[in-house]
PDB file of N, CA and C in Angstrom:
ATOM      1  N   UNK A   1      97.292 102.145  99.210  1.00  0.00           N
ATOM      2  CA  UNK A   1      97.157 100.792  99.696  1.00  0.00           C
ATOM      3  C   UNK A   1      95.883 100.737 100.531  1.00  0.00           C
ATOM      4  N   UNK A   2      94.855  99.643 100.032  1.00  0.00           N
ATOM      5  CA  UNK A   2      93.700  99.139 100.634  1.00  0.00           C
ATOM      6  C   UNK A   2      93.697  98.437 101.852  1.00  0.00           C
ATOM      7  N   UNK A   3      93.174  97.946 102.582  1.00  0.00           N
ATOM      8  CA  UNK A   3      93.019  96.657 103.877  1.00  0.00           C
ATOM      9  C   UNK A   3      91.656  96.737 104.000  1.00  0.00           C
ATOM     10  N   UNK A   4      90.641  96.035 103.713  1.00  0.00           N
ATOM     11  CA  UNK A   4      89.252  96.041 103.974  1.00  0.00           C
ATOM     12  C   UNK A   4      89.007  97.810 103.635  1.00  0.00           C
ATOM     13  N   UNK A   5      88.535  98.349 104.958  1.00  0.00           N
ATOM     14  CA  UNK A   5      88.095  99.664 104.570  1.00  0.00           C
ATOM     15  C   UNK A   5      88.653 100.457 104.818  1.00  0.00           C
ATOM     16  N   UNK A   6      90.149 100.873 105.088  1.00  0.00           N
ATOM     17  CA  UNK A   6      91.187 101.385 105.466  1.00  0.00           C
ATOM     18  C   UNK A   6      91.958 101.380 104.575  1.00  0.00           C
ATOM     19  N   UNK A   7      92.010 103.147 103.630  1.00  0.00           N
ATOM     20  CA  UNK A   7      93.354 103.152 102.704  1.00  0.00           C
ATOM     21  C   UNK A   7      94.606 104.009 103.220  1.00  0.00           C
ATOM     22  N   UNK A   8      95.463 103.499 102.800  1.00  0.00           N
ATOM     23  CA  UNK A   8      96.603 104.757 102.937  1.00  0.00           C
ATOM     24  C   UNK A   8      96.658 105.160 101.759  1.00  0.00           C
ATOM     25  N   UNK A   9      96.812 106.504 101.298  1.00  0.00           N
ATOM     26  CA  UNK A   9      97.079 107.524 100.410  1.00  0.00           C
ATOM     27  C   UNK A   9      97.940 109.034 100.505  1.00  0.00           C
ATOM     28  N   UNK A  10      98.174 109.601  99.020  1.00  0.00           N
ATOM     29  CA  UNK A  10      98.071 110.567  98.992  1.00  0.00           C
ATOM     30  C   UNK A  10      97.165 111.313  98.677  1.00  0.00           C
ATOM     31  N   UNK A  11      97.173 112.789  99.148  1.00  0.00           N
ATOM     32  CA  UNK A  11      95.413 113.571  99.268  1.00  0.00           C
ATOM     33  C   UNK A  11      96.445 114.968  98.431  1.00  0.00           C
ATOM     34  N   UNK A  12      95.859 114.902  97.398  1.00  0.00           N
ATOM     35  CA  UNK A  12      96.045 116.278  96.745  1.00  0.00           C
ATOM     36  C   UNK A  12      95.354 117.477  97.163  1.00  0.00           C
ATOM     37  N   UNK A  13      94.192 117.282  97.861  1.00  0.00           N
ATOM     38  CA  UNK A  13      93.388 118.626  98.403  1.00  0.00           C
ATOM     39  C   UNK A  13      94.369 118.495  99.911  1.00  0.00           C
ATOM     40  N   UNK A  14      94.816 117.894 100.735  1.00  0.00           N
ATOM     41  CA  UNK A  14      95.228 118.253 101.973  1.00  0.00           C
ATOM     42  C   UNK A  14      97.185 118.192 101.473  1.00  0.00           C
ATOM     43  N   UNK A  15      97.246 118.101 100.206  1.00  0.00           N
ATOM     44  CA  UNK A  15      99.048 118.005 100.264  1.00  0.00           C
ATOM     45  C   UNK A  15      99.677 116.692 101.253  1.00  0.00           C
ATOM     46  N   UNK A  16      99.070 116.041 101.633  1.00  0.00           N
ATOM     47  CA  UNK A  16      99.806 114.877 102.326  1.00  0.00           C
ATOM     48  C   UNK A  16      99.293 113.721 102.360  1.00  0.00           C
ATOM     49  N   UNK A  17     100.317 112.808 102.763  1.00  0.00           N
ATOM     50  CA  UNK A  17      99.598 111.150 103.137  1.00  0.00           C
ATOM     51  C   UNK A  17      98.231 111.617 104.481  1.00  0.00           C
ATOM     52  N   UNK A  18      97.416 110.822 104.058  1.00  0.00           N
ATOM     53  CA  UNK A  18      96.589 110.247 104.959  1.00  0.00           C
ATOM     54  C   UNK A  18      95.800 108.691 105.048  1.00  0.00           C
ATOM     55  N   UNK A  19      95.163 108.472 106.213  1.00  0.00           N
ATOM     56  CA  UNK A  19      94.371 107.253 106.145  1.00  0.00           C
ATOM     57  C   UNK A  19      92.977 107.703 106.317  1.00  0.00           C
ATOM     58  N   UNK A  20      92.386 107.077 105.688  1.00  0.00           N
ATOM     59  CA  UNK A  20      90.879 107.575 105.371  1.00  0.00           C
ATOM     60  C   UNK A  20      90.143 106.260 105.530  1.00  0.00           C
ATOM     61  N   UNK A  21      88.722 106.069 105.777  1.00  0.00           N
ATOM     62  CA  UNK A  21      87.871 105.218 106.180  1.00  0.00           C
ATOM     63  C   UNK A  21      86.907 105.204 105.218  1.00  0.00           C
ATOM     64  N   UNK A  22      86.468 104.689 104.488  1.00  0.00           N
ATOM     65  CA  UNK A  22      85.576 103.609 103.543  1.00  0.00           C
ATOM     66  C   UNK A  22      84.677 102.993 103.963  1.00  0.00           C
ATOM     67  N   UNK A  23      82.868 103.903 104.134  1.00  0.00           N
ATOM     68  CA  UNK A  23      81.664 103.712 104.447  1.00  0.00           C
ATOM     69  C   UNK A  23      80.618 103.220 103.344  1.00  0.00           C
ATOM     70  N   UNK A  24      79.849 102.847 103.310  1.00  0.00           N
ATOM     71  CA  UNK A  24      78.868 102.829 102.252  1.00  0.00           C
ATOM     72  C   UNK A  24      77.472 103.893 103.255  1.00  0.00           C
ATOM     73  N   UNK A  25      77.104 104.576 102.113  1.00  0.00           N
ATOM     74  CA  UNK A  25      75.851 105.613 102.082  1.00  0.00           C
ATOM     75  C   UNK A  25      74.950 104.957 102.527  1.00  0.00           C
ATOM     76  N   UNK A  26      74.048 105.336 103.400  1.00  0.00           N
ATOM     77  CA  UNK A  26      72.609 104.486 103.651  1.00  0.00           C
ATOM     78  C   UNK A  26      71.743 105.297 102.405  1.00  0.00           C
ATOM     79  N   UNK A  27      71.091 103.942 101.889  1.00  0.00           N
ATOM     80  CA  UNK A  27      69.827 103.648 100.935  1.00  0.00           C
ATOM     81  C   UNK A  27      71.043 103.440  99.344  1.00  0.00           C
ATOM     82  N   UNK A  28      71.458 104.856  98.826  1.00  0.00           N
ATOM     83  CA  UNK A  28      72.056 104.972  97.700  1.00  0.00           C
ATOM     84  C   UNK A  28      73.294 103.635  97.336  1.00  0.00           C
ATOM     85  N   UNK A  29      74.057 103.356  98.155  1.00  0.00           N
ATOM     86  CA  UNK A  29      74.665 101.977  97.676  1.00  0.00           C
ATOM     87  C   UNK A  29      76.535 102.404  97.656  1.00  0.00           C
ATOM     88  N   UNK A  30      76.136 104.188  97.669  1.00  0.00           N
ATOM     89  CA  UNK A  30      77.660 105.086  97.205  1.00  0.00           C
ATOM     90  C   UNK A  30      78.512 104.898  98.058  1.00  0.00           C
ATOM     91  N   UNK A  31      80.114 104.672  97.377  1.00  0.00           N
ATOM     92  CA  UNK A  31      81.140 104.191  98.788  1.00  0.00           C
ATOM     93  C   UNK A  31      81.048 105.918  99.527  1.00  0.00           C
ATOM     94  N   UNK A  32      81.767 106.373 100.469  1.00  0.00           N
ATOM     95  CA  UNK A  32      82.589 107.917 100.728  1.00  0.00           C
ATOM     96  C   UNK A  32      83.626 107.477 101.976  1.00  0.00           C
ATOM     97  N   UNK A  33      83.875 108.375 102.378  1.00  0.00           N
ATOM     98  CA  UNK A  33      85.252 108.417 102.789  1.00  0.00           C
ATOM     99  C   UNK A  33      85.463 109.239 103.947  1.00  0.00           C
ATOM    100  N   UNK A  34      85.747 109.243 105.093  1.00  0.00           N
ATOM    101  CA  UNK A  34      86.714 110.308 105.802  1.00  0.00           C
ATOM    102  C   UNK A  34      87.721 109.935 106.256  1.00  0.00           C
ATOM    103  N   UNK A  35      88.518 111.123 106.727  1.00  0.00           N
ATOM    104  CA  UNK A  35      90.091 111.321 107.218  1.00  0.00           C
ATOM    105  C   UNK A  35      89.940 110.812 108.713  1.00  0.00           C
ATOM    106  N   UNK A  36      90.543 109.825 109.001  1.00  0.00           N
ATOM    107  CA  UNK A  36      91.122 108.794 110.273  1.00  0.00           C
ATOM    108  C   UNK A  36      92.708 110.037 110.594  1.00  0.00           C
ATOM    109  N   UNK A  37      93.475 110.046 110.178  1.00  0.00           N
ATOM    110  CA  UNK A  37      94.856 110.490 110.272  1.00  0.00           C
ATOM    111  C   UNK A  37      95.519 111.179 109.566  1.00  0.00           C
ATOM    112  N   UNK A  38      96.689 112.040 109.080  1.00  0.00           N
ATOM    113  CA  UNK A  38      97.249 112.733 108.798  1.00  0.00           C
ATOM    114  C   UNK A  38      98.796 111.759 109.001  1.00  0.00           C
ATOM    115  N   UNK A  39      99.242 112.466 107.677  1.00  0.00           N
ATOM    116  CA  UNK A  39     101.144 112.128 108.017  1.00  0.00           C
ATOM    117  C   UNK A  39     101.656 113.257 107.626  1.00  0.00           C
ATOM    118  N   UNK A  40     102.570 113.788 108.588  1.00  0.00           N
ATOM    119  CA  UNK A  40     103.354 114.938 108.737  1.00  0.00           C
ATOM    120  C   UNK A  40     104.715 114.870 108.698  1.00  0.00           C
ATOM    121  N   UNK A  41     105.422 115.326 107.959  1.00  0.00           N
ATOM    122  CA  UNK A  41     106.864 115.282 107.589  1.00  0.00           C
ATOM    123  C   UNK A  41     107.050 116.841 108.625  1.00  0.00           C
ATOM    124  N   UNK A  42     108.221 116.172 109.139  1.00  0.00           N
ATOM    125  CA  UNK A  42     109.599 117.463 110.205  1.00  0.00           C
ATOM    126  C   UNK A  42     110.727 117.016 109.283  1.00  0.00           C
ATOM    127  N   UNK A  43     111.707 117.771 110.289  1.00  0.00           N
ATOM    128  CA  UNK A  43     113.107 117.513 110.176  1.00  0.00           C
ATOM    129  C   UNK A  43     113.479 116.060 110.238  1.00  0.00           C
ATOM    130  N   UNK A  44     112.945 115.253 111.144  1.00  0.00           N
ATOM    131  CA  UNK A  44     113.788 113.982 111.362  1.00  0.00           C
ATOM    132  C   UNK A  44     113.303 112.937 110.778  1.00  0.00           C
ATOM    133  N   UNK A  45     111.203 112.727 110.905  1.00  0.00           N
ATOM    134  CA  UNK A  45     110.967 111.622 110.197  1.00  0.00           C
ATOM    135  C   UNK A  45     109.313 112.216 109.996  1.00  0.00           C
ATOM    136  N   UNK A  46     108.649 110.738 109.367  1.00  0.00           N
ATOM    137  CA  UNK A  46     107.162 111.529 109.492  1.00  0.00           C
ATOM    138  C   UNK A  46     106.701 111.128 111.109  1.00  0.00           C
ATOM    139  N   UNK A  47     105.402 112.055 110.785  1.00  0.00           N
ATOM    140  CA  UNK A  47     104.968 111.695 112.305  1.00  0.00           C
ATOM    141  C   UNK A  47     103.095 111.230 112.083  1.00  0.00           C
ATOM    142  N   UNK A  48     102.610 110.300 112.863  1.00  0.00           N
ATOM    143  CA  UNK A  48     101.053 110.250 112.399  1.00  0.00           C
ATOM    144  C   UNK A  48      99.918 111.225 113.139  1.00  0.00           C
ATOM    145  N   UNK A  49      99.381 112.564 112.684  1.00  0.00           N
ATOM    146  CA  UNK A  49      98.049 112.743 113.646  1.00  0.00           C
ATOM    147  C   UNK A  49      96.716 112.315 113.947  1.00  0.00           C
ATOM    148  N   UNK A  50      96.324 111.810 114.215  1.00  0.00           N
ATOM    149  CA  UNK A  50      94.964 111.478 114.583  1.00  0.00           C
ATOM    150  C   UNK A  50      94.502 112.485 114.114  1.00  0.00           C
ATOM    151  N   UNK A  51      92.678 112.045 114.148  1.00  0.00           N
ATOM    152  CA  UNK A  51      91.234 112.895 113.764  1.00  0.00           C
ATOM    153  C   UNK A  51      90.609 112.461 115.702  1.00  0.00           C
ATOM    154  N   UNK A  52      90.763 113.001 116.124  1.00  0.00           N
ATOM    155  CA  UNK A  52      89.988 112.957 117.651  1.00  0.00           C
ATOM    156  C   UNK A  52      90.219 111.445 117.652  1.00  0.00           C
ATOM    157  N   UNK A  53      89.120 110.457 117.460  1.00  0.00           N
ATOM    158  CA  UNK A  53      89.339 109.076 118.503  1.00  0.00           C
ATOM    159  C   UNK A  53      89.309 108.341 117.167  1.00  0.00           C
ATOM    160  N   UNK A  54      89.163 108.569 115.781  1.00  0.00           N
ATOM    161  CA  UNK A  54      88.699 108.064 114.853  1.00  0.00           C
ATOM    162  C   UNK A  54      89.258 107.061 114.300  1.00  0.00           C
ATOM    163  N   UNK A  55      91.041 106.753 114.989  1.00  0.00           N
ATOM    164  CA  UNK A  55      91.881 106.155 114.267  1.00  0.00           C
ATOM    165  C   UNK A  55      91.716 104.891 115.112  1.00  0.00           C
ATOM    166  N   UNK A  56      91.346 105.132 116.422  1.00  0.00           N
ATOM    167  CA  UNK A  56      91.401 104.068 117.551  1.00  0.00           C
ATOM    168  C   UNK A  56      89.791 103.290 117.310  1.00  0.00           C
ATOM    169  N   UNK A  57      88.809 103.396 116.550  1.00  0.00           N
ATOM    170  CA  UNK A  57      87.699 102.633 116.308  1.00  0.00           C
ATOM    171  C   UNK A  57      87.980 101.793 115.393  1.00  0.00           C
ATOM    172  N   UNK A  58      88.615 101.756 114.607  1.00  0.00           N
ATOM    173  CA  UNK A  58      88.507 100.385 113.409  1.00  0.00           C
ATOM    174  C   UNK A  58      90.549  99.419 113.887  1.00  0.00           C
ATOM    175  N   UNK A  59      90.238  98.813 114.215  1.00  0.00           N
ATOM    176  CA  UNK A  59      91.867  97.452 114.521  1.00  0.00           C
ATOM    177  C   UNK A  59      92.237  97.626 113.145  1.00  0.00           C
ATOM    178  N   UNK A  60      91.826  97.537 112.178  1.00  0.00           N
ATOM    179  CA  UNK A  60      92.299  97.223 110.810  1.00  0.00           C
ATOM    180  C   UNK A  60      93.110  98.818 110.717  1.00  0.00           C
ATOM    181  N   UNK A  61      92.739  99.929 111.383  1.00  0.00           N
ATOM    182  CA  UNK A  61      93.554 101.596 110.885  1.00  0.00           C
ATOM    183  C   UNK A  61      94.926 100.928 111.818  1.00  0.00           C
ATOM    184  N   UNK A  62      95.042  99.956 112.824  1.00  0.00           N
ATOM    185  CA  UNK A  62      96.501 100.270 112.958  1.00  0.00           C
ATOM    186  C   UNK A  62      97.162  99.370 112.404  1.00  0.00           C
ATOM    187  N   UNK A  63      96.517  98.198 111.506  1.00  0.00           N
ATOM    188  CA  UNK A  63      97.482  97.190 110.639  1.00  0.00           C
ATOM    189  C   UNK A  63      98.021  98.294 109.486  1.00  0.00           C
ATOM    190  N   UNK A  64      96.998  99.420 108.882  1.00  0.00           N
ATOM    191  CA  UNK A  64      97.553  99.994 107.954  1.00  0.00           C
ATOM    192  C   UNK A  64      98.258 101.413 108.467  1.00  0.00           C
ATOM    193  N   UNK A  65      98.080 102.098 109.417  1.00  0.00           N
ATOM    194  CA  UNK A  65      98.376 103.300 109.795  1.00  0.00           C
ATOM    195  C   UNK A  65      99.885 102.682 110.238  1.00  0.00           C
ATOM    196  N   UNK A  66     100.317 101.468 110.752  1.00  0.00           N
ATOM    197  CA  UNK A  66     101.812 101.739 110.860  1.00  0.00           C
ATOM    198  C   UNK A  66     102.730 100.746 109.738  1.00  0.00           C
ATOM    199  N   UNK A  67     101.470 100.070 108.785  1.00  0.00           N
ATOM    200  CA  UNK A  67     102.255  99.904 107.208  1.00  0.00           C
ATOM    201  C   UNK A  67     102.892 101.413 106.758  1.00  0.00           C
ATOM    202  N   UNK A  68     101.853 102.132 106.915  1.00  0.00           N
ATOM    203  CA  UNK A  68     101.842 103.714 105.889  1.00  0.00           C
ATOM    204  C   UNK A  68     103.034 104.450 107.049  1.00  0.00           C
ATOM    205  N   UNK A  69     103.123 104.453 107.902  1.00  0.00           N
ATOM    206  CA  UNK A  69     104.326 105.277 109.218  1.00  0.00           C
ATOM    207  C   UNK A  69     105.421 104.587 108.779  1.00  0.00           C
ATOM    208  N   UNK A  70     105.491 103.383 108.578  1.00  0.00           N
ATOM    209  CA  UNK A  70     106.987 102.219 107.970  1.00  0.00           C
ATOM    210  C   UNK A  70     107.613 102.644 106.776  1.00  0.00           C
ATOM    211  N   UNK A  71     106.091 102.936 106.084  1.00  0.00           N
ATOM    212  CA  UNK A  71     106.822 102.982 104.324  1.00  0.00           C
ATOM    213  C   UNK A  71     107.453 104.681 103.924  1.00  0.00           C
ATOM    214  N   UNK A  72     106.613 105.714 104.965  1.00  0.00           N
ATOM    215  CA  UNK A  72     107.092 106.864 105.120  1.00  0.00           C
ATOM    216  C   UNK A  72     108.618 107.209 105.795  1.00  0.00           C
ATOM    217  N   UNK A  73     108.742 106.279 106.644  1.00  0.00           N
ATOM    218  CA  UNK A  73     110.029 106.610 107.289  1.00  0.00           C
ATOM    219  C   UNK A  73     111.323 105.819 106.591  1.00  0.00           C
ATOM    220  N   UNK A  74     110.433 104.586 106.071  1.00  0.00           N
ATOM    221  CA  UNK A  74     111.701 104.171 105.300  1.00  0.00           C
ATOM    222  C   UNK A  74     112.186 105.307 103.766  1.00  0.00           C
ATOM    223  N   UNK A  75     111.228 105.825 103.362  1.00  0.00           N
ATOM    224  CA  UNK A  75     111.336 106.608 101.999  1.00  0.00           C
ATOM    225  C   UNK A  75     112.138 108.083 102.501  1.00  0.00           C
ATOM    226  N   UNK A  76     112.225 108.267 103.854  1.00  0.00           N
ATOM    227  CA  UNK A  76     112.156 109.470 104.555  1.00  0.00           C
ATOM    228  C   UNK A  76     114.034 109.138 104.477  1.00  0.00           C
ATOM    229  N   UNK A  77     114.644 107.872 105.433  1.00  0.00           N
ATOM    230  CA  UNK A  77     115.869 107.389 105.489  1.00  0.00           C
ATOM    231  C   UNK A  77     116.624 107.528 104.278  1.00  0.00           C
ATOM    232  N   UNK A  78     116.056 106.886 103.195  1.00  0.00           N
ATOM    233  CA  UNK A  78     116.419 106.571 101.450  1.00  0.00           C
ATOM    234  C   UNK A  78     116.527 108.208 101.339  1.00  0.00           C
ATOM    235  N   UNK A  79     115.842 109.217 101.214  1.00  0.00           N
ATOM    236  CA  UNK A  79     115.926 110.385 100.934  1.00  0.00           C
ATOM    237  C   UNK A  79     117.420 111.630 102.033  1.00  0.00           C
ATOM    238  N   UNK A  80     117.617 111.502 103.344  1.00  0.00           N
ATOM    239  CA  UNK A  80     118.658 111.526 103.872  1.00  0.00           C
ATOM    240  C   UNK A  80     119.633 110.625 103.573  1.00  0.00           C
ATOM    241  N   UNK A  81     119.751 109.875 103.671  1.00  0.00           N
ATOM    242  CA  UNK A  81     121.501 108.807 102.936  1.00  0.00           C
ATOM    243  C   UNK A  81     121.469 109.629 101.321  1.00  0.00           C
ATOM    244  N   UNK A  82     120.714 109.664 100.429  1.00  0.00           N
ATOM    245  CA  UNK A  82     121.201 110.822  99.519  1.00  0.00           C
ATOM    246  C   UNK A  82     121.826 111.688  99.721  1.00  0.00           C
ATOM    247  N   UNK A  83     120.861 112.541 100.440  1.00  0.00           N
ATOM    248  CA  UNK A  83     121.383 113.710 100.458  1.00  0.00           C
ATOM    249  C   UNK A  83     123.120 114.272 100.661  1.00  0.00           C
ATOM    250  N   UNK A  84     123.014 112.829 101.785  1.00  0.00           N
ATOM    251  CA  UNK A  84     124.392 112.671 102.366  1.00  0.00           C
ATOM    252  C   UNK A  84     125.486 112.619 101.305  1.00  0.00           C
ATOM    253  N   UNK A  85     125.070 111.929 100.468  1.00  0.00           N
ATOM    254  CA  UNK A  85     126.250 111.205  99.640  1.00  0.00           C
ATOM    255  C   UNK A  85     126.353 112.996  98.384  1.00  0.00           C
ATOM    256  N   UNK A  86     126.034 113.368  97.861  1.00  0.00           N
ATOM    257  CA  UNK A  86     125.859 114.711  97.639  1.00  0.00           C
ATOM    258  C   UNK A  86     127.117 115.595  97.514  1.00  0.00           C
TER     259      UNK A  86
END
């Protein structure tokens, strides 16, 4: 999921959700990308890490960083009530 320049994803090179930031290259025109946050699964739910201050510079990383914390914990709930029923 997109929002301007803020995606939530999954990252096959890091094994987990993250939110990543969406720059354009000076001169060349090329989009790229870095890691804003991390989502970390425990025992109870996920949890979000920060990249140093990176998540707190763009307003738009926390419209999507706690879409992506919502949709993790709700998938996290759905996956325990299974288990339960088992």
């Amino acid at each position: 999921m997109r929002f301007r320049n803020i995606e939530f994803r999954w990252s096959k090179c890091n094994n987990k959700y993250e939110l990543v930031k969406w720059y354009q290259s000076n001169g060349s025109g090329q989009e790229n990308c870095y890691v804003i946050a991390f989502f970390d699964k425990d025992k109870e739910c996920y949890n979000m890490r920060t990249i140093g201050d990176r998540f707190f510079d763009d307003k738009d990383a926390w419209v999507v960083g706690k879409y992506g914390l919502e949709f993790l914990n709700a998938i996290f709930d759905i996956e325990e009530q299974e288990k339960d029923e088992v």
